[in-house]
N, C-alpha and C. Protein backbone atom coordinates (compact mmCIF):
# COMPACT_ATOMS: atom_id res chain seq x y z
N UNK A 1 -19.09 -0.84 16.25
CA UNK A 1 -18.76 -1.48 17.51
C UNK A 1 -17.40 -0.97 17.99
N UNK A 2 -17.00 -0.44 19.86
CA UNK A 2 -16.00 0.02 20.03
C UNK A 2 -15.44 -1.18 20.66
N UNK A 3 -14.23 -0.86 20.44
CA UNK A 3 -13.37 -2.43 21.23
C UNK A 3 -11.86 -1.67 21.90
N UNK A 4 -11.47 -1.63 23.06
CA UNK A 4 -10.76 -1.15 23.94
C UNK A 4 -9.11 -1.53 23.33
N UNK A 5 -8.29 -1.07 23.43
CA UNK A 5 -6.78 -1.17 23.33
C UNK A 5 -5.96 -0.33 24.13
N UNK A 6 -4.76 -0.62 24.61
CA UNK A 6 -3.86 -0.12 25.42
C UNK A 6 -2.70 0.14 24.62
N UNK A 7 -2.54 2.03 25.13
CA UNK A 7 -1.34 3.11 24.51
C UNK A 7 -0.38 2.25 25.44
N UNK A 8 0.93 2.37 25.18
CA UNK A 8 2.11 2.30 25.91
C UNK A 8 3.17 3.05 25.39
N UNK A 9 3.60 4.52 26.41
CA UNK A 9 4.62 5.18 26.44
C UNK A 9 5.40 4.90 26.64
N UNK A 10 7.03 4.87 26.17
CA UNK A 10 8.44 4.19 26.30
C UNK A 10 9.32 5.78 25.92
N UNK A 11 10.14 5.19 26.73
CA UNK A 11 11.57 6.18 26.93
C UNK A 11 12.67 5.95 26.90
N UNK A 12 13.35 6.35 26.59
CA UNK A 12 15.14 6.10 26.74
C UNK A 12 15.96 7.22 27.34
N UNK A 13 16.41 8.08 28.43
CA UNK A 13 16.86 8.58 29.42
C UNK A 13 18.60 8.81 29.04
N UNK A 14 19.24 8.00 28.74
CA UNK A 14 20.33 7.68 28.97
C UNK A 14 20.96 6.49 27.54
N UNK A 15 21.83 7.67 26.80
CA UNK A 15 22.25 6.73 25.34
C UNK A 15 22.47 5.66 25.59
N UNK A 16 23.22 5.33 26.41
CA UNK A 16 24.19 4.16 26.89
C UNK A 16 22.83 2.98 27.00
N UNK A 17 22.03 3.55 27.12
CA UNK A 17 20.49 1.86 27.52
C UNK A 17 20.79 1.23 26.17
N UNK A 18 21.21 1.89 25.33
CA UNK A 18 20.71 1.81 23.59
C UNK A 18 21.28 0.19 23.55
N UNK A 19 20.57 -1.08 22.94
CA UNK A 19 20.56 -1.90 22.71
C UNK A 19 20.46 -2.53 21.18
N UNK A 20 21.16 -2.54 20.15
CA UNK A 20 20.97 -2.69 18.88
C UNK A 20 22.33 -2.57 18.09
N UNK A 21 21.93 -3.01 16.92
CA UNK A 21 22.78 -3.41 15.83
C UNK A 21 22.63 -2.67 14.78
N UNK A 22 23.39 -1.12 14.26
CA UNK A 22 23.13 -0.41 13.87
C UNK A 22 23.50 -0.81 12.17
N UNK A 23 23.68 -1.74 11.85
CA UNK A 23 24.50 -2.44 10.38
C UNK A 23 23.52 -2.81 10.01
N UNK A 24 22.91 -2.05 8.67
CA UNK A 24 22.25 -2.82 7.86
C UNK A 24 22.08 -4.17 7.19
N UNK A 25 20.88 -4.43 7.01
CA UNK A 25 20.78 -5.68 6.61
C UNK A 25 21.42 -6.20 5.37
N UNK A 26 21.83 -6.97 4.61
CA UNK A 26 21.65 -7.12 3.32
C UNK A 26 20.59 -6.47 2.12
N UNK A 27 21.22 -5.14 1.15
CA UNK A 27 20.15 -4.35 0.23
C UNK A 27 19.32 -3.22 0.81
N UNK A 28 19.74 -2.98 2.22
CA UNK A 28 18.69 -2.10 2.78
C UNK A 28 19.84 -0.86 3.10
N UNK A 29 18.67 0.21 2.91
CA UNK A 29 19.54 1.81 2.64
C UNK A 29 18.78 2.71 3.37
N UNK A 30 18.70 3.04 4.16
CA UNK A 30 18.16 3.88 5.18
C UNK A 30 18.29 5.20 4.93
N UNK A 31 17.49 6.37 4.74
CA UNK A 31 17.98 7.62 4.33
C UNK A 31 17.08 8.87 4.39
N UNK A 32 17.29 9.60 5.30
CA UNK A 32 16.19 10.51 5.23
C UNK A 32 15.70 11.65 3.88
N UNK A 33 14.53 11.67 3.93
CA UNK A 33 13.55 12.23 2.87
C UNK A 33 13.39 13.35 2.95
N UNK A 34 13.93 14.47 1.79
CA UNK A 34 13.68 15.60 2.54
C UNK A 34 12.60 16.44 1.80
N UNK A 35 12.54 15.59 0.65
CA UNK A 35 11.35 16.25 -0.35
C UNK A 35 10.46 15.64 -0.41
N UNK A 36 9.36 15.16 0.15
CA UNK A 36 8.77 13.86 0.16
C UNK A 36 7.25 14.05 -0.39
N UNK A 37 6.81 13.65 -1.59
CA UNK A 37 5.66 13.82 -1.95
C UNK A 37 4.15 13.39 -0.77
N UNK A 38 3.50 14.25 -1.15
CA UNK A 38 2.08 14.05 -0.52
C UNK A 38 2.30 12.45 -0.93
N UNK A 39 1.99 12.29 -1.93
CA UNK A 39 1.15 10.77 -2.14
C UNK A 39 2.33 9.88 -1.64
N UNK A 40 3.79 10.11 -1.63
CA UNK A 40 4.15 9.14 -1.49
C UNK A 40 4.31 8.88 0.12
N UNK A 41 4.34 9.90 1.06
CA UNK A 41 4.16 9.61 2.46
C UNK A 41 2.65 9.06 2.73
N UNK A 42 1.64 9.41 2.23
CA UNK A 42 0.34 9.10 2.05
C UNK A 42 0.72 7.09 2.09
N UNK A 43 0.97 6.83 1.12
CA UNK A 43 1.34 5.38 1.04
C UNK A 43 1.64 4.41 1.70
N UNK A 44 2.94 5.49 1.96
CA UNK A 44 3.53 4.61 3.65
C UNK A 44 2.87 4.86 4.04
N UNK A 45 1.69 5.57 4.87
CA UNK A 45 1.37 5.78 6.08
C UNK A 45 0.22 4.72 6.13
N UNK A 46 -0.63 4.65 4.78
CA UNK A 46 -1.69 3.57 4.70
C UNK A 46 -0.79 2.37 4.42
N UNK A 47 -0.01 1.68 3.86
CA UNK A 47 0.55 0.43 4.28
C UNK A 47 0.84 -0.04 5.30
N UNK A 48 1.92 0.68 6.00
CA UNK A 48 2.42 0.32 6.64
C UNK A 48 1.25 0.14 8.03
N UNK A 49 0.35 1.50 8.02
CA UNK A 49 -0.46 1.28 9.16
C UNK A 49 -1.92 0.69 9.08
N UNK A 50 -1.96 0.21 7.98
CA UNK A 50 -3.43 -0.82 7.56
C UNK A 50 -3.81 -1.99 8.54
N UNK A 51 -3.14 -2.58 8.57
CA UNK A 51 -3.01 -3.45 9.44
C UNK A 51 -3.40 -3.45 11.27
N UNK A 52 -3.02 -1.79 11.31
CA UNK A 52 -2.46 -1.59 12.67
C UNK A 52 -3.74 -0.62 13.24
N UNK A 53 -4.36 0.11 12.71
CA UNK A 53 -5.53 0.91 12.80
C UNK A 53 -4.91 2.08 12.78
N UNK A 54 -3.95 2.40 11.84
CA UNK A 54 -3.92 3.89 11.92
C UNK A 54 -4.79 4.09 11.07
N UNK A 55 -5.66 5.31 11.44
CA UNK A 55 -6.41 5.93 10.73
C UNK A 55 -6.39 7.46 11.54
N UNK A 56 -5.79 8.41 12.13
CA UNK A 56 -5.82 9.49 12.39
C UNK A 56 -5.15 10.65 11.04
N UNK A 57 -4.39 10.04 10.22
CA UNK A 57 -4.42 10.77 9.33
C UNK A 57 -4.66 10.60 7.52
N UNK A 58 -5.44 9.34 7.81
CA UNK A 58 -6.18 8.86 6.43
C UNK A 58 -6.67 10.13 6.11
N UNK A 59 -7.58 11.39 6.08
CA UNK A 59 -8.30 12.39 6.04
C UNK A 59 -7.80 13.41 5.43
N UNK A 60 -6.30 13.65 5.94
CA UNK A 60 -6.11 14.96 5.37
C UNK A 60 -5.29 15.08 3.82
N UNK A 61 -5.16 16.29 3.86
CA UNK A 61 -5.29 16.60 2.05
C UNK A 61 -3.79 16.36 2.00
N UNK A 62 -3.97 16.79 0.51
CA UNK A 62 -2.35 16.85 -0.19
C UNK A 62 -1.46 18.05 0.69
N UNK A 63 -2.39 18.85 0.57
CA UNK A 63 -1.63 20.53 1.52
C UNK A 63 -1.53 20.22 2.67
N UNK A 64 -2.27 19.46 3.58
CA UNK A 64 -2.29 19.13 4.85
C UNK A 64 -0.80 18.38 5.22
N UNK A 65 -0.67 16.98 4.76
CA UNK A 65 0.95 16.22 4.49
C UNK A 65 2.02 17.22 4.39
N UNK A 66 1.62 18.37 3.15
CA UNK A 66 2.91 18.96 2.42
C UNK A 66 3.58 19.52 3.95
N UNK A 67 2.26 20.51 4.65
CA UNK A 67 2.91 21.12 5.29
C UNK A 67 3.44 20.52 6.74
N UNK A 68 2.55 19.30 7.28
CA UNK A 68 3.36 18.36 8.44
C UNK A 68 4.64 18.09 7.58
N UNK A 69 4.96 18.59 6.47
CA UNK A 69 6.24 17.27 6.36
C UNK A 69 7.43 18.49 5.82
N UNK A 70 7.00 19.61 6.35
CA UNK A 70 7.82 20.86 5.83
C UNK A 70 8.41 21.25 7.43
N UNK A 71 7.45 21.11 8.49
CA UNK A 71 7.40 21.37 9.83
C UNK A 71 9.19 21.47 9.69
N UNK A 72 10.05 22.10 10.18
CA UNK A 72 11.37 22.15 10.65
C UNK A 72 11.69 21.27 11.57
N UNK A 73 10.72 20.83 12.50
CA UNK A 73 10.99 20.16 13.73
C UNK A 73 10.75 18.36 13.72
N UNK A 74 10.50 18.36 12.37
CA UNK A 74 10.04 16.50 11.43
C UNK A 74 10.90 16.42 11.03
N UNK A 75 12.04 15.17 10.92
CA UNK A 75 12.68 14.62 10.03
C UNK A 75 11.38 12.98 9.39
N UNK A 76 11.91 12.93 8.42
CA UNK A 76 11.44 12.11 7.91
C UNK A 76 12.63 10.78 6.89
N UNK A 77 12.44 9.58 7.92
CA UNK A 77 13.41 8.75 6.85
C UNK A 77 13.03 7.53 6.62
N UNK A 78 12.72 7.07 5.79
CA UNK A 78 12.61 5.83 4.99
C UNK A 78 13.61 5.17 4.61
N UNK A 79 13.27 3.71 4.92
CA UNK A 79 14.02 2.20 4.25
C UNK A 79 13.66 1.86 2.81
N UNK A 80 14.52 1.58 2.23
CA UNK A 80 14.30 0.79 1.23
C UNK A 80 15.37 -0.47 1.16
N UNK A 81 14.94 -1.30 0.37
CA UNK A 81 15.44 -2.79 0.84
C UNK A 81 15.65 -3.15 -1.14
N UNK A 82 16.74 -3.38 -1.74
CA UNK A 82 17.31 -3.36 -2.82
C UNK A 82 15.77 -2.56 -3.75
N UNK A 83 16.05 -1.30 -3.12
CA UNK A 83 15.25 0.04 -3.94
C UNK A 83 14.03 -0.26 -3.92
N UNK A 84 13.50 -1.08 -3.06
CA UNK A 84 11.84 -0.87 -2.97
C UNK A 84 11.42 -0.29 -1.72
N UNK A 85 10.62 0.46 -1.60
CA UNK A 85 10.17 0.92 0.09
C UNK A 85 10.37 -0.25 1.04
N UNK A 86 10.40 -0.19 2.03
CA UNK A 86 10.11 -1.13 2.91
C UNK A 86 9.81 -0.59 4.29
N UNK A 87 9.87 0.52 4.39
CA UNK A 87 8.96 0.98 5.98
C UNK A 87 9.92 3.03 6.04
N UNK A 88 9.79 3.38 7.25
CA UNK A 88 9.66 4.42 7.62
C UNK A 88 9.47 4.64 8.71
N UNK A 89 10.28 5.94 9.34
CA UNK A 89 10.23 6.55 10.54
C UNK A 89 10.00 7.82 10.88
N UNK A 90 9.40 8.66 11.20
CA UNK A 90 10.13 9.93 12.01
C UNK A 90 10.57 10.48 13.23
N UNK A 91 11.00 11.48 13.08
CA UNK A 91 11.28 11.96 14.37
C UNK A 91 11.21 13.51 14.26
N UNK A 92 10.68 14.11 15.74
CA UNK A 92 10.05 14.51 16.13
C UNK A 92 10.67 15.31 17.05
N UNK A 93 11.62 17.01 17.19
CA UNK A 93 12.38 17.58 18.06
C UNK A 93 10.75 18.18 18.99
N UNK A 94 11.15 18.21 20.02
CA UNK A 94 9.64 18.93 21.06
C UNK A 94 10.56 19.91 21.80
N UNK A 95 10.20 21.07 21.90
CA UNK A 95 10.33 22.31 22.92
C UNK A 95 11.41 21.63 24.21
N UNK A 96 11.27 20.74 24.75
CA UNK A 96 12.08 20.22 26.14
C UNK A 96 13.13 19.72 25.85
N UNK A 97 13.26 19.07 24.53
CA UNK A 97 14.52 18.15 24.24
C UNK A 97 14.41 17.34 23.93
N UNK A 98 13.08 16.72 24.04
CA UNK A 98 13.31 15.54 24.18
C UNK A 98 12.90 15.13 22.62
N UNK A 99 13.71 13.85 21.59
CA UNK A 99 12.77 13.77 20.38
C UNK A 99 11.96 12.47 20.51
N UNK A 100 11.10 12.44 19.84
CA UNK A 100 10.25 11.73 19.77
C UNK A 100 9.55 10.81 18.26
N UNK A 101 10.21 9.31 17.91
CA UNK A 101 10.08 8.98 17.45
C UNK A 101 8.50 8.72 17.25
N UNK A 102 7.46 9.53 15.82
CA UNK A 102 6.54 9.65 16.07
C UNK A 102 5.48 8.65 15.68
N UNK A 103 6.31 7.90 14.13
CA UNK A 103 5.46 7.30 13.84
C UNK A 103 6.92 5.96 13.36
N UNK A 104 7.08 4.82 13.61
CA UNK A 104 7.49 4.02 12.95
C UNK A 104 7.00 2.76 12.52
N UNK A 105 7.32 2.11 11.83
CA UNK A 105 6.73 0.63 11.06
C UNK A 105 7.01 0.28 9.43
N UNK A 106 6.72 -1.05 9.40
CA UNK A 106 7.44 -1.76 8.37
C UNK A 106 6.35 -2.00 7.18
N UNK A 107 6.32 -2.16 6.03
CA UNK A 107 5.23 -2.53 4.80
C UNK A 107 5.13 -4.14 5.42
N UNK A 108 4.11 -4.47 4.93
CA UNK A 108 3.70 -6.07 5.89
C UNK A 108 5.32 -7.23 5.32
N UNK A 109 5.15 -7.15 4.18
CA UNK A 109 6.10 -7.84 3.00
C UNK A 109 7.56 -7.80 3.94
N UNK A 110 7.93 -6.87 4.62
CA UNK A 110 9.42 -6.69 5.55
C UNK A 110 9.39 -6.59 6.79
N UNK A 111 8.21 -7.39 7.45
CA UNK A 111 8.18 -7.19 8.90
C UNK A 111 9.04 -9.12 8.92
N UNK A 112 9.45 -9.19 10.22
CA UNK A 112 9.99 -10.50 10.59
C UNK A 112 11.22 -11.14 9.74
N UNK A 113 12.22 -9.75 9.77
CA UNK A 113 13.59 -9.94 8.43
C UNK A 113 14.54 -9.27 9.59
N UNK A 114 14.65 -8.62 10.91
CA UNK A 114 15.34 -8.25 11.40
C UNK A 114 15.86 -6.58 10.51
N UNK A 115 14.33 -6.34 10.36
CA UNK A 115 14.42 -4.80 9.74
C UNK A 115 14.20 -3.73 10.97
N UNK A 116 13.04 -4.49 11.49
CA UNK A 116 12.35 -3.40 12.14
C UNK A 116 13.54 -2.64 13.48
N UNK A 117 14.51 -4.27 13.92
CA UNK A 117 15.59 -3.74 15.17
C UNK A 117 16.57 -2.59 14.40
N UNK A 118 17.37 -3.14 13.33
CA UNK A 118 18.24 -2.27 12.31
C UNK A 118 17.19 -1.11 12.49
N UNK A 119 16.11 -0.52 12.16
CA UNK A 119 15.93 0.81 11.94
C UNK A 119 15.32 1.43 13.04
N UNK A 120 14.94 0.20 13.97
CA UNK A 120 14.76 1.15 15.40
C UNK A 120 15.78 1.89 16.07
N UNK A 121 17.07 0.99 16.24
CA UNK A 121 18.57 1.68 16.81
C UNK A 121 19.10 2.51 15.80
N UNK A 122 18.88 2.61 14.91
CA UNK A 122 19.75 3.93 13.64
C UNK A 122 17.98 5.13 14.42
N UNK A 123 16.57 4.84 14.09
CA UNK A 123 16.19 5.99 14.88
C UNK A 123 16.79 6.55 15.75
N UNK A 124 17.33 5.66 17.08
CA UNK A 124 17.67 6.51 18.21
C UNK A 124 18.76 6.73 18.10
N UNK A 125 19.68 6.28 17.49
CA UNK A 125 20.97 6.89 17.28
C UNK A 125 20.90 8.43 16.66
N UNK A 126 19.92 8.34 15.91
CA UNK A 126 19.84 9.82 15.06
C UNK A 126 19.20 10.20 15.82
N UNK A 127 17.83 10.23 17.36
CA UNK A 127 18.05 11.47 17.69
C UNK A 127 18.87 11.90 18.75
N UNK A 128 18.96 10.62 19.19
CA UNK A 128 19.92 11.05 20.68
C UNK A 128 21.68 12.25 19.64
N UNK A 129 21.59 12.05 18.42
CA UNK A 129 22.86 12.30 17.54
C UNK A 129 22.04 14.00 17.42
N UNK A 130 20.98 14.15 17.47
CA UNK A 130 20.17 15.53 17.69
C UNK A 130 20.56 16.35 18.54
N UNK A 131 20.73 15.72 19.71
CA UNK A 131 20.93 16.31 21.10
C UNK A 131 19.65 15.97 22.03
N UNK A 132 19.31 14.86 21.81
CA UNK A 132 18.47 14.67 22.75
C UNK A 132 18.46 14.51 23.87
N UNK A 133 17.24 15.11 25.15
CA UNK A 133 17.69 15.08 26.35
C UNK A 133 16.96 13.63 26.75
N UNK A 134 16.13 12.79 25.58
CA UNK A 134 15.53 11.82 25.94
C UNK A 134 15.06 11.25 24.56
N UNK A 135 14.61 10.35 24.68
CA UNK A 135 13.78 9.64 22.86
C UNK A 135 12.82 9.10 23.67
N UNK A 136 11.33 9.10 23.14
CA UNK A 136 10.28 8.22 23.90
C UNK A 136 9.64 8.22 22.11
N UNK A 137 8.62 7.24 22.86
CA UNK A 137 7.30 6.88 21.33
C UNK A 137 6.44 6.31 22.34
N UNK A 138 5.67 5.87 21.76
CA UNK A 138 3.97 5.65 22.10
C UNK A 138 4.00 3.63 20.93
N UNK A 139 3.67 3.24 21.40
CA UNK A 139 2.67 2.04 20.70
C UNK A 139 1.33 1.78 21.26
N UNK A 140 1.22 0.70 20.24
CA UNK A 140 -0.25 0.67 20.75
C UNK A 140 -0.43 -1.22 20.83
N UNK A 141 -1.49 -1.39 21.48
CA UNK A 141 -2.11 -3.24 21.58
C UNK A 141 -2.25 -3.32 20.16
N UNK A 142 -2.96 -2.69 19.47
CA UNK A 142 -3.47 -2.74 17.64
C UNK A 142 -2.17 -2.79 17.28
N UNK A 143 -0.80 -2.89 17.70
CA UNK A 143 0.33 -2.37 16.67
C UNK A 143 0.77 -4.13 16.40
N UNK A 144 1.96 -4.08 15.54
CA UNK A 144 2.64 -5.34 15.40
C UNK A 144 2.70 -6.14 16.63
N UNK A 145 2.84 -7.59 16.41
CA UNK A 145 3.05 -8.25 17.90
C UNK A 145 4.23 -7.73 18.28
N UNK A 146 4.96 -7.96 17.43
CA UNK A 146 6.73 -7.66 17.77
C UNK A 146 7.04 -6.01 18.09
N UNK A 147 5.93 -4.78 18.30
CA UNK A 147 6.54 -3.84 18.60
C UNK A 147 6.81 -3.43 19.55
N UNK A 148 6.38 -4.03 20.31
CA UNK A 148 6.45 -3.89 22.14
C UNK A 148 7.94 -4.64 22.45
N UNK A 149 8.26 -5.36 22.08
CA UNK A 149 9.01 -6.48 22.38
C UNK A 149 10.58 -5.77 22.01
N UNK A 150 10.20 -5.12 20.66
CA UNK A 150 11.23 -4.46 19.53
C UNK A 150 11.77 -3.67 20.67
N UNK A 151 11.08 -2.92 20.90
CA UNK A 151 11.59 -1.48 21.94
C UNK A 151 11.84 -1.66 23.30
N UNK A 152 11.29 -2.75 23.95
CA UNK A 152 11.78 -3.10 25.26
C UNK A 152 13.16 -3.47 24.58
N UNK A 153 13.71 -4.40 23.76
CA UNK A 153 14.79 -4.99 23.32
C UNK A 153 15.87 -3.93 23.08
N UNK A 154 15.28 -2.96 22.62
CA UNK A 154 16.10 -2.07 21.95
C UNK A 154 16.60 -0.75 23.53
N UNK A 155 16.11 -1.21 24.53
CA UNK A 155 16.81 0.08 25.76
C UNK A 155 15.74 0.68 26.24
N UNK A 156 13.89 0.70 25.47
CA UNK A 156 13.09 1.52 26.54
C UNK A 156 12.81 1.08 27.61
N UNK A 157 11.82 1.85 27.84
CA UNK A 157 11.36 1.26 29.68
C UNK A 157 10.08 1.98 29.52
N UNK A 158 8.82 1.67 29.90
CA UNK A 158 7.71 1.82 29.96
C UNK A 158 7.57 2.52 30.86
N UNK A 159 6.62 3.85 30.57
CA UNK A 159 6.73 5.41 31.71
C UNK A 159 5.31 5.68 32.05
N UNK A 160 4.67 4.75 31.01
CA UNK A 160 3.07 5.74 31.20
C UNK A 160 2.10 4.20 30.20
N UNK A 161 0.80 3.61 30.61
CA UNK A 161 0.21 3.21 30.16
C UNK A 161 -1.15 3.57 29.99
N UNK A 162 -1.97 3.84 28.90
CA UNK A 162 -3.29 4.13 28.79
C UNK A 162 -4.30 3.23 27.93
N UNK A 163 -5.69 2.93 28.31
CA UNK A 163 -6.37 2.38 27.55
C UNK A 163 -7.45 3.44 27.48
N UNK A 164 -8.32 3.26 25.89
CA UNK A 164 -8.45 3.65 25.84
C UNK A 164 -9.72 2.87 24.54
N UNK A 165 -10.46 3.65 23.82
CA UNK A 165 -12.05 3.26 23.01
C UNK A 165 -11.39 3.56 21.06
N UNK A 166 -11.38 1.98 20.67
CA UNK A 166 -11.41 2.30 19.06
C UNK A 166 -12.92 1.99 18.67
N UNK A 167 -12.89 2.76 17.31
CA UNK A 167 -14.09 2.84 16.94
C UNK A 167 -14.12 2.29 15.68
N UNK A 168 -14.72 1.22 15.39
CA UNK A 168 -15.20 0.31 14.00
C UNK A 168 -14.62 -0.92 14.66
């Protein structure tokens, strides 16, 4: 059975929109990954997005990960919260400038702790700290309640909306 949901594109234009509290929480260590095992990005990507319907890259192999996560143009950084995972981000340099936070979200266990704002504003701080000529991401209706809310809060502005056909 297909059941309809709505993409929503967001942008940030101008550092200064940036809205957030870049001070970690209590136990939480933010730090990008630069060696990052297949299985263990594999993990995050099914935790964190179980919930949410990611499934576009449940499929691919160990070699498939190695080499998205070798890409030059991926950073990859993960939270941990007194040394246990607790979510993950990347980002994403594109040909124009602009970066693009591609995939973010929290393990269910650390959503609603005032994690998700802390590592949304350290994202855009790090890429606008890139040289970005812009930061945008994509959510979705399937995503957290709070992720729409997160990123309006945090300085975007909504540029582009699409709906669109999930399947199961």
């Amino acid at each position: 059975m297909n059941r309809q949901a709505v993409r929503t594109y967001l942008e940030m234009t101008d550092r200064s929109a940036l809205d957030g509290d870049p001070v970690p929480p209590a136990g939480a260590v933010l730090a990008r990954e630069t060696a990052c095992a297949p299985a263990v990005w594999r993990g995050l990507y099914t935790a964190v997005g179980r919930e949410y319907h990611w499934v576009d890259r449940l499929a691919c192999t160990d070699e498939q990960i190695a080499a998205y996560l070798a890409d030059p143009a991926l950073e990859l950084w993960v939270l941990r919260v007194n040394s246990e995972l607790a979510g993950y981000f990347e980002l994403r340099r594109h040909d124009d400038g602009a970066v693009e936070v591609a995939y973010f979200g929290l393990l269910p266990a650390f959503t609603g702790q005032g994690l998700g704002r802390f590592m949304l504003t350290r994202a855009v701080e790090l890429a606008w700290e890139r040289g970005a000529t812009r930061v945008w991401l994509h959510t979705s209706s399937l995503d957290h309640s709070s992720a729409l809310s997160n990123y309006l809060a945090r300085g975007f502005s909504i540029w582009k909306q699409e709906t669109y056909e999930v399947q199961g």
